[in-house]
N, C-alpha and C. Protein backbone atom coordinates (compact mmCIF):
# COMPACT_ATOMS: atom_id res chain seq x y z
N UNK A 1 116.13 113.11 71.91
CA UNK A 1 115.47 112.88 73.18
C UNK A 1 116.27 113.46 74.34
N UNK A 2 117.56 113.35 74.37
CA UNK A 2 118.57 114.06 75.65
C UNK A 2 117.98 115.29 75.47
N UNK A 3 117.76 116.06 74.50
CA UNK A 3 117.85 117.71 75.01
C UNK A 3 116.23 117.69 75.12
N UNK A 4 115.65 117.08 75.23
CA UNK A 4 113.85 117.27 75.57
C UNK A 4 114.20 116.92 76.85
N UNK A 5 114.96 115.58 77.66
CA UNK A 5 114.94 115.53 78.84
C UNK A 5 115.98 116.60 79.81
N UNK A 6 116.92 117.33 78.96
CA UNK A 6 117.08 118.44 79.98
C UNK A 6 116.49 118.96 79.81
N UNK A 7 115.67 119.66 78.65
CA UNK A 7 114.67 121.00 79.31
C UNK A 7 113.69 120.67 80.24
N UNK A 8 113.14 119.36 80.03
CA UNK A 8 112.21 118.69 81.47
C UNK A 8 112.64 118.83 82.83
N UNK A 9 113.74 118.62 82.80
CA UNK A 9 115.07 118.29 83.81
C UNK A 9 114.78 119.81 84.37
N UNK A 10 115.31 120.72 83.72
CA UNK A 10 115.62 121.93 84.18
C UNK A 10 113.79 122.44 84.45
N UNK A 11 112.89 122.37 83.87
CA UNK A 11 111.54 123.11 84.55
C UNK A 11 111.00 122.28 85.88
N UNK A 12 111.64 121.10 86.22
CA UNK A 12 110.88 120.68 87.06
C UNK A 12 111.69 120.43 88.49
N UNK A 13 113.45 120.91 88.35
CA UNK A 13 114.10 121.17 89.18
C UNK A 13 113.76 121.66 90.55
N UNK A 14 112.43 122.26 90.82
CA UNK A 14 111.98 123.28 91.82
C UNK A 14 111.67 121.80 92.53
N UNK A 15 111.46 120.94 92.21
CA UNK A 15 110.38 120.48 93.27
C UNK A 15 111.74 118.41 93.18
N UNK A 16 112.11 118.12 94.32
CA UNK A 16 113.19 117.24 94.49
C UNK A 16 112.65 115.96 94.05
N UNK A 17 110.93 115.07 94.33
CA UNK A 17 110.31 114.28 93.94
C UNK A 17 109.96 114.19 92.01
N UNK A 18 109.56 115.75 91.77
CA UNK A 18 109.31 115.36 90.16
C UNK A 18 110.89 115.33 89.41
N UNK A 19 112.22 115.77 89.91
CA UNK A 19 113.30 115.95 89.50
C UNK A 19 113.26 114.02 89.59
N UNK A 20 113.16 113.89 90.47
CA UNK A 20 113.67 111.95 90.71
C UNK A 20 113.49 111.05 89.93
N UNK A 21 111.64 111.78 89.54
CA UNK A 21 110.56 110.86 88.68
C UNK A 21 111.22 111.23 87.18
N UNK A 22 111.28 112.12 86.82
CA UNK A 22 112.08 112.65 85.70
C UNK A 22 112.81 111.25 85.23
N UNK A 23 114.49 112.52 86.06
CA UNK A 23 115.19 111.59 85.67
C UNK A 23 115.16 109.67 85.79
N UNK A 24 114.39 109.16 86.17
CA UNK A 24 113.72 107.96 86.22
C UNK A 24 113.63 107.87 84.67
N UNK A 25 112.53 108.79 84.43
CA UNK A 25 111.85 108.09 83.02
C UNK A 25 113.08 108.53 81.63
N UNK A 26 113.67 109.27 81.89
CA UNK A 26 115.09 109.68 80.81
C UNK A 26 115.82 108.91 80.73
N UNK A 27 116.50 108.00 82.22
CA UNK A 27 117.48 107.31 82.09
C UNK A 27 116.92 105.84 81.45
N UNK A 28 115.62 105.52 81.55
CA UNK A 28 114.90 104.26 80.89
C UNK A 28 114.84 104.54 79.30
N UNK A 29 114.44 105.91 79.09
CA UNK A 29 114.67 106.29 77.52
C UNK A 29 115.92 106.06 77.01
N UNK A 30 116.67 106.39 77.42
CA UNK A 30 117.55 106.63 76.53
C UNK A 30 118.75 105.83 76.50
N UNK A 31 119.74 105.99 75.33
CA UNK A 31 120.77 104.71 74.76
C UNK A 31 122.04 105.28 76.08
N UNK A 32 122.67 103.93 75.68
CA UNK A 32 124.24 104.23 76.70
C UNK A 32 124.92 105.39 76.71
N UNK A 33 125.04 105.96 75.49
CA UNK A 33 126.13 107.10 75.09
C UNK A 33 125.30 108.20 75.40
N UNK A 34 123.94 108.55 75.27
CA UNK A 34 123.17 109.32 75.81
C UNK A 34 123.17 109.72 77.65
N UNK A 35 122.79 108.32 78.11
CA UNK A 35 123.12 108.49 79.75
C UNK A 35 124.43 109.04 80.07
N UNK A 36 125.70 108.31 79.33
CA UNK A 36 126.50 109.24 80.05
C UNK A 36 126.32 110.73 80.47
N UNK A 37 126.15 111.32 78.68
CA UNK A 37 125.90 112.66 78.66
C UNK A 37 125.04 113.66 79.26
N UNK A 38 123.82 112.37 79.71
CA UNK A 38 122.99 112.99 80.63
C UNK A 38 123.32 113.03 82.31
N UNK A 39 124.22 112.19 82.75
CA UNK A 39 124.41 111.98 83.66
C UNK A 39 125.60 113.18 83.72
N UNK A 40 127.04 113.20 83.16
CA UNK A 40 127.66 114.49 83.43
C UNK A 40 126.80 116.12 83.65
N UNK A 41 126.02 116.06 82.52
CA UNK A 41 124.84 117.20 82.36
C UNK A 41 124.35 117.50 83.88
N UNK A 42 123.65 116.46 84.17
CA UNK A 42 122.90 116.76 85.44
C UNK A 42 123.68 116.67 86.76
N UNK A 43 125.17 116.42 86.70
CA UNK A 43 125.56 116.85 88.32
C UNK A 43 126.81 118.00 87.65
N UNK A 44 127.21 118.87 86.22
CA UNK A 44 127.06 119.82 86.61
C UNK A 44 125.94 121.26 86.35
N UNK A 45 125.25 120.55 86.75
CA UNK A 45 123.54 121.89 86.85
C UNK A 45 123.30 121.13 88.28
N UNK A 46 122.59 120.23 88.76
CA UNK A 46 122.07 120.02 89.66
C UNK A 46 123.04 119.09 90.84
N UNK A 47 124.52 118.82 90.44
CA UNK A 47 124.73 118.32 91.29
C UNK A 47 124.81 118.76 92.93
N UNK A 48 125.11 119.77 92.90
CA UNK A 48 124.82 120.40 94.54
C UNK A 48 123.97 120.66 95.17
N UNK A 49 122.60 120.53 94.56
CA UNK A 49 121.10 120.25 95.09
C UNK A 49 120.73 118.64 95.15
N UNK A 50 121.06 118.36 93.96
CA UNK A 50 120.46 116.56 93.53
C UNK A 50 121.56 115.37 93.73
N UNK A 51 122.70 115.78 94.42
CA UNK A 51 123.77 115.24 93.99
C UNK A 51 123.21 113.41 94.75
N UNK A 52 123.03 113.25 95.41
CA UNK A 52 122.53 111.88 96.11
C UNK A 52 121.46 111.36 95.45
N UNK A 53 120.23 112.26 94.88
CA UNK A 53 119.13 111.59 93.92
C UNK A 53 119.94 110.72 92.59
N UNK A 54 120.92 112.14 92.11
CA UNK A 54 121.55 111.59 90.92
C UNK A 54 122.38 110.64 91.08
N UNK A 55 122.98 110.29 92.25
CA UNK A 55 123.87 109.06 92.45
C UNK A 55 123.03 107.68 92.32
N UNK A 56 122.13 108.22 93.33
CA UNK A 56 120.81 106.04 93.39
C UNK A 56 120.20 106.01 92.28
N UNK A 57 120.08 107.25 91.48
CA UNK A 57 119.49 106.80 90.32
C UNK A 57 120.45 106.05 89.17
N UNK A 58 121.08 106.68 89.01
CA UNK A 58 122.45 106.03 88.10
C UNK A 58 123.19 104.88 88.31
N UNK A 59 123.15 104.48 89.65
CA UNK A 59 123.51 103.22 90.47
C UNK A 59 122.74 102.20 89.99
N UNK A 60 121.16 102.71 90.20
CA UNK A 60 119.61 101.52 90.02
C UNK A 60 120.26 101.47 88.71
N UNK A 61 121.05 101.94 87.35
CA UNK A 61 120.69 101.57 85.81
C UNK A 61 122.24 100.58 86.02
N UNK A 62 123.19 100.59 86.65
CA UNK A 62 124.40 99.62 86.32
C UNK A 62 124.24 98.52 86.65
């Protein structure tokens, strides 16, 4: 399931709302050891565009 939600991750990057909704529904999927990996993953690809989405989102799961 992690590498289905980066390739999601990465086609829907263009647009800052479906990136949010995304990662929303990935970080509800998936196990602990997964989020980490998804969470390093996505701030380094998107952290200098998403870097504040990816923070409140990861915040809302602790």
């Amino acid at each position: 399931m992690l590498e289905y939600f980066k390739i999601i991750l990465s086609k829907v990057s263009f647009d800052k709302k479906l990136f949010e909704r995304e990662l929303r529904k990935a970080i509800k999927s998936l196990v602990e050891d997964e989020l980490n990996e998804l969470k390093n993953w996505c701030y380094a690809q998107f952290g200098k565009v998403y870097g504040p989405i990816i923070d409140r989102q990861f915040v809302l799961t602790q």
